[in-house]
Structure formats: structure tokens, C-alpha cells
C-alpha atoms as a PDB file:
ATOM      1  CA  UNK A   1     -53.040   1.562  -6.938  1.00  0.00           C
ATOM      2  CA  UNK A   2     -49.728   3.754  -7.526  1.00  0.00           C
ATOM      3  CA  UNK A   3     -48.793   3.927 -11.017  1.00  0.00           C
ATOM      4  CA  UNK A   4     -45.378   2.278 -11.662  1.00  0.00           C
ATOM      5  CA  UNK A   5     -43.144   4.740 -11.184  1.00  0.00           C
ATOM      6  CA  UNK A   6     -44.424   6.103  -8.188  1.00  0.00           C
ATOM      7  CA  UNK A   7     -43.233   2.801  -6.339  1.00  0.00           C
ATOM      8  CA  UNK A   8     -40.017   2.697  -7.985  1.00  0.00           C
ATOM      9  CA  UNK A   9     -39.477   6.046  -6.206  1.00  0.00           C
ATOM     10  CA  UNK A  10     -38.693   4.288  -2.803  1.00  0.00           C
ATOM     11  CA  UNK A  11     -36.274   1.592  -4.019  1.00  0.00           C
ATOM     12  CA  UNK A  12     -34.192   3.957  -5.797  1.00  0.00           C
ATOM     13  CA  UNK A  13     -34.212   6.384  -2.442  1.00  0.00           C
ATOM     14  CA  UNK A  14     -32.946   3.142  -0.392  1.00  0.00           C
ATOM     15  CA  UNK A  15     -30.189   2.346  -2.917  1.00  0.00           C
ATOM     16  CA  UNK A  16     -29.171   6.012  -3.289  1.00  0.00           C
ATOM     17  CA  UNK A  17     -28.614   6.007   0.491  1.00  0.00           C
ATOM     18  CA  UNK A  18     -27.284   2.871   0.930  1.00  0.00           C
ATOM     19  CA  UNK A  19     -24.587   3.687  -2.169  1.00  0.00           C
ATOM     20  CA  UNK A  20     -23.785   6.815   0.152  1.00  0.00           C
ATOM     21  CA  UNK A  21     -23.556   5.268   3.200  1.00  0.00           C
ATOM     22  CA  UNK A  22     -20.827   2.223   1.723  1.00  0.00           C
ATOM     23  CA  UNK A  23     -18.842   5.203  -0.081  1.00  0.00           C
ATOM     24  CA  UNK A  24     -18.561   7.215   3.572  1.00  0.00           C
ATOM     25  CA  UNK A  25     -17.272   3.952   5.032  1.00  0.00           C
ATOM     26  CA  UNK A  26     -14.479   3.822   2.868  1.00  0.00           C
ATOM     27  CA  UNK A  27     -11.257   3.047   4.523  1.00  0.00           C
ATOM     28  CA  UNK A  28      -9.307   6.574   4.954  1.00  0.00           C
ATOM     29  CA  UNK A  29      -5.706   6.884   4.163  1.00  0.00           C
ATOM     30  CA  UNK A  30      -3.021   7.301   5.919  1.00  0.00           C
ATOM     31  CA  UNK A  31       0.974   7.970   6.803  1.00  0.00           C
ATOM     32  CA  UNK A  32       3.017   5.128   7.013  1.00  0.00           C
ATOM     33  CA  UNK A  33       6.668   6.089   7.939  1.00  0.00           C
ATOM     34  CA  UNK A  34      10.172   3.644   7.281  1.00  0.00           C
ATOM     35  CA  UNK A  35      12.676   2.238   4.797  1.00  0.00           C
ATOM     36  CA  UNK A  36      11.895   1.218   1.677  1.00  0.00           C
ATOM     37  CA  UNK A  37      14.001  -2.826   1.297  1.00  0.00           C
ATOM     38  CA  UNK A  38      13.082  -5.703  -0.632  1.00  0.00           C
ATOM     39  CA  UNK A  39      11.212  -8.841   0.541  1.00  0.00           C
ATOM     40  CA  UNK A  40      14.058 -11.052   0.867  1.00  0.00           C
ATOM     41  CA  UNK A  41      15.767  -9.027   2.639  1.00  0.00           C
ATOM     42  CA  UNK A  42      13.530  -6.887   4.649  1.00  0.00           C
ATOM     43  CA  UNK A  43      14.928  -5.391   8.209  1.00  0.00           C
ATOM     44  CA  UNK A  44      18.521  -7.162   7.592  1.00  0.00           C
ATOM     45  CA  UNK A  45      20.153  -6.765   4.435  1.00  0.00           C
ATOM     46  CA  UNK A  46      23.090  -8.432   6.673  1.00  0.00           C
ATOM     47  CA  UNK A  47      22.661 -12.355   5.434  1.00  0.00           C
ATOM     48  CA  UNK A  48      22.492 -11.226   1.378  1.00  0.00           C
ATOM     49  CA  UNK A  49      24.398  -8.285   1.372  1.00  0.00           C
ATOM     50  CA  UNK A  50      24.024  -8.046  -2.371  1.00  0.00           C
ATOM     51  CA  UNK A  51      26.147  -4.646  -2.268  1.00  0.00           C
ATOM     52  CA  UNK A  52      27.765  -2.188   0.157  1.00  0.00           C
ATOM     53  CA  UNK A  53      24.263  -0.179   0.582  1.00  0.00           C
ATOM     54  CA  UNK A  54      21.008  -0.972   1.938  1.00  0.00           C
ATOM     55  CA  UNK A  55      19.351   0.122  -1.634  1.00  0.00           C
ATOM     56  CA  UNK A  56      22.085  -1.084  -3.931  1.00  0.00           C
ATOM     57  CA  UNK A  57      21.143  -4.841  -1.413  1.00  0.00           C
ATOM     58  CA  UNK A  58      17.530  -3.850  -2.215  1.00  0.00           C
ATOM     59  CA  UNK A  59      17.749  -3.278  -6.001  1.00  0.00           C
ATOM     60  CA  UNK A  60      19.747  -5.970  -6.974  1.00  0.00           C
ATOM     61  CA  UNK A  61      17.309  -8.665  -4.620  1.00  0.00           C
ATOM     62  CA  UNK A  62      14.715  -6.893  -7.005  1.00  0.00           C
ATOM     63  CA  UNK A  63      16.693  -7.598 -10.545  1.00  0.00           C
ATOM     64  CA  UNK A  64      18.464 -10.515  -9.612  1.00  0.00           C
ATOM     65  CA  UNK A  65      16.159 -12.686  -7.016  1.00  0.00           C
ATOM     66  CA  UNK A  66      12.773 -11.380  -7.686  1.00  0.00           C
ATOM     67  CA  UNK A  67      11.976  -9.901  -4.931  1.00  0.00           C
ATOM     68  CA  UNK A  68       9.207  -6.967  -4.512  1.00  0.00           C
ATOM     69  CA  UNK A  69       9.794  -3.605  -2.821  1.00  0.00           C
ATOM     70  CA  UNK A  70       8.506  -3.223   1.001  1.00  0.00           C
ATOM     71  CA  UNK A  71       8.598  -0.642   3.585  1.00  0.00           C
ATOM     72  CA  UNK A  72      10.078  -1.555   6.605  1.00  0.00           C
ATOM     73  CA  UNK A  73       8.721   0.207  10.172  1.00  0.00           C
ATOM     74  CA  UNK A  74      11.217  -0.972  13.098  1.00  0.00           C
ATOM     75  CA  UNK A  75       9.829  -5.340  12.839  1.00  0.00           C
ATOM     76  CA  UNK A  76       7.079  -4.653  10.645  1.00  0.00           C
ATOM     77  CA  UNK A  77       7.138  -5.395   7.156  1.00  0.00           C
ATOM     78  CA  UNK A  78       4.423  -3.827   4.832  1.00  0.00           C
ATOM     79  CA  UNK A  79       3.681  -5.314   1.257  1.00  0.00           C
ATOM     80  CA  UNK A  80       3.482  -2.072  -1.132  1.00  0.00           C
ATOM     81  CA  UNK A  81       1.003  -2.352  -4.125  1.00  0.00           C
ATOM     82  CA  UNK A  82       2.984  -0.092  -6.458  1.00  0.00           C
ATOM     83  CA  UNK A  83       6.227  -1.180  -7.637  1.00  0.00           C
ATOM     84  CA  UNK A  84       7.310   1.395  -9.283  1.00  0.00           C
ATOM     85  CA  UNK A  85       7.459   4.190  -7.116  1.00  0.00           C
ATOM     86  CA  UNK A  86      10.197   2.561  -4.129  1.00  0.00           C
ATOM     87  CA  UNK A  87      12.615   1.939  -7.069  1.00  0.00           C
ATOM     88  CA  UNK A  88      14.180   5.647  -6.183  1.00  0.00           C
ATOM     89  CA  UNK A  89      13.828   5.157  -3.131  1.00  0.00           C
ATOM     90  CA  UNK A  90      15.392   1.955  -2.255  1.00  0.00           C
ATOM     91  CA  UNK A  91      17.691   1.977   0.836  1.00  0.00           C
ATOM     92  CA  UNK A  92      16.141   5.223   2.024  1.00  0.00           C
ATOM     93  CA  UNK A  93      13.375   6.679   4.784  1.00  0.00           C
ATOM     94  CA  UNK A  94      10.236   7.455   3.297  1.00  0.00           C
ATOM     95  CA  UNK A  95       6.746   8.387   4.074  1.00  0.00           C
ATOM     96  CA  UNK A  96       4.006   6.179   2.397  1.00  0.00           C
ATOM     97  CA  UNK A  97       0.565   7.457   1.763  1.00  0.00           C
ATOM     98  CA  UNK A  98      -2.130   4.711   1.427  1.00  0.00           C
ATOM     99  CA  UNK A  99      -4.693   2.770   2.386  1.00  0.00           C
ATOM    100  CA  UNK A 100      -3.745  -0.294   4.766  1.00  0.00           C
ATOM    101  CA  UNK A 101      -5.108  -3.906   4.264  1.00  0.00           C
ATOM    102  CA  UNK A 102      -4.489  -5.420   7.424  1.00  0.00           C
ATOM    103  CA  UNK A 103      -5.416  -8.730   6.898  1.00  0.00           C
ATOM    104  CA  UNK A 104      -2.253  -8.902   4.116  1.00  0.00           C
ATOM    105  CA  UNK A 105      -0.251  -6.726   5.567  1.00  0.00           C
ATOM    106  CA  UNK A 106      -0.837  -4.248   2.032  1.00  0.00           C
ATOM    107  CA  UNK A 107      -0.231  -0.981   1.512  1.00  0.00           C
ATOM    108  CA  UNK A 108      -2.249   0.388  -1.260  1.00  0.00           C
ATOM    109  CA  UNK A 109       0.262   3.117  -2.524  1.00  0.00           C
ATOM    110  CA  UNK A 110      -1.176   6.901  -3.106  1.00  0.00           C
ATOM    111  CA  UNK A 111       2.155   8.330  -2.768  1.00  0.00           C
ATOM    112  CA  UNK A 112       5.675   7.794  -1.533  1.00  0.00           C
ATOM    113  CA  UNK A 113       7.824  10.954  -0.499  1.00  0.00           C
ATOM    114  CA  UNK A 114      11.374  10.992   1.001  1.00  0.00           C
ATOM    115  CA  UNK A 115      11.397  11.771   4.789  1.00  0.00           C
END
């Protein structure tokens, strides 16, 4: 009979690998390119117009209706999980780094740069 130890050896192999294996199937990120608006308004700031600009539309949907900051490709409209971050942004093109949840439409935010 192997002492203890020796058949822990095994198990601990299969849940080192395993651990490796879910970490390399991480999602990657990548590039997402657009505006940044607001969730009310989204691709028309037209119906609200809440100010002469797209961003000064987008930040006062944010202050003054609650809305949350979004980037906007051509129809698509992406949630973005930092909140922050648009705020300088708001009205203008960007480039959003992240990870995408497709299933809510999420953009998990590494970075947001002006395009």
C-alpha cells in the first residue's frame, strides 16, 4: 500500500493541470472601436437633445436621467463596465480595450483611448 502522500501526488497533478488549462481558456481581449453616448440616448441623441453636442446630450442624460455610459459601433450598442473612464470622453470616437460578454452585450473595460 502507498503511504498517504504518495496518492495525493496524482490528485494534486490533475488539479494543477486542470487550473492551467481553465486559466489558458480565458476569454482574450480585444479592440472595440465607436462613440462613447449614454443609454437613453444611444445612436440618436436627436429625440433628447439635452444640449447642442453629442457629449454635452450624453453627460447631462448621465446627471440628470440616470443613464450609464455606452459605446456606440454604427447599430450596436455595447454596455461598458467602467463608468468612470467615458466621462471624458463623452460625445467622442474612442477605442475600447476589453473583454466582451456577449450574452449582455458587456464590455469589461481595460482601457479607453481617444481614436
Amino acid at each position: 500500500m502507498l503511504p498517504a502522500v504518495m496518492r495525493l501526488i496524482p490528485v494534486t497533478m490533475i488539479a494543477g493541470v486542470l487550473a492551467l488549462t481553465t486559466i489558458g481558456a480565458a476569454r482574450s481581449e480585444d479592440t472595440f472601436a465607436g462613440a462613447i453616448s449614454d443609454s437613453m440616448c444611444a445612436t440618436s441623441h436627436e429625440a433628447m437633445k439635452m444640449g447642442p453636442t453629442d457629449g454635452e446630450c450624453t453627460d447631462a442624460c448621465i446627471e440628470e436621467h440616470g443613464a450609464t455610459y455606452v459605446l456606440v459601433n454604427g447599430e450596436h450598442v455595447y454596455r461598458l463596465s467602467d463608468q468612470v473612464a467615458p466621462r471624458k470622453f463623452a460625445g467622442k470616437k474612442v477605442k475600447v480595450t476589453g473583454t466582451l460578454d456577449a450574452a449582455t452585450s458587456t464590455i469589461t473595460v481595460s482601457s479607453i483611448t481617444g481614436a
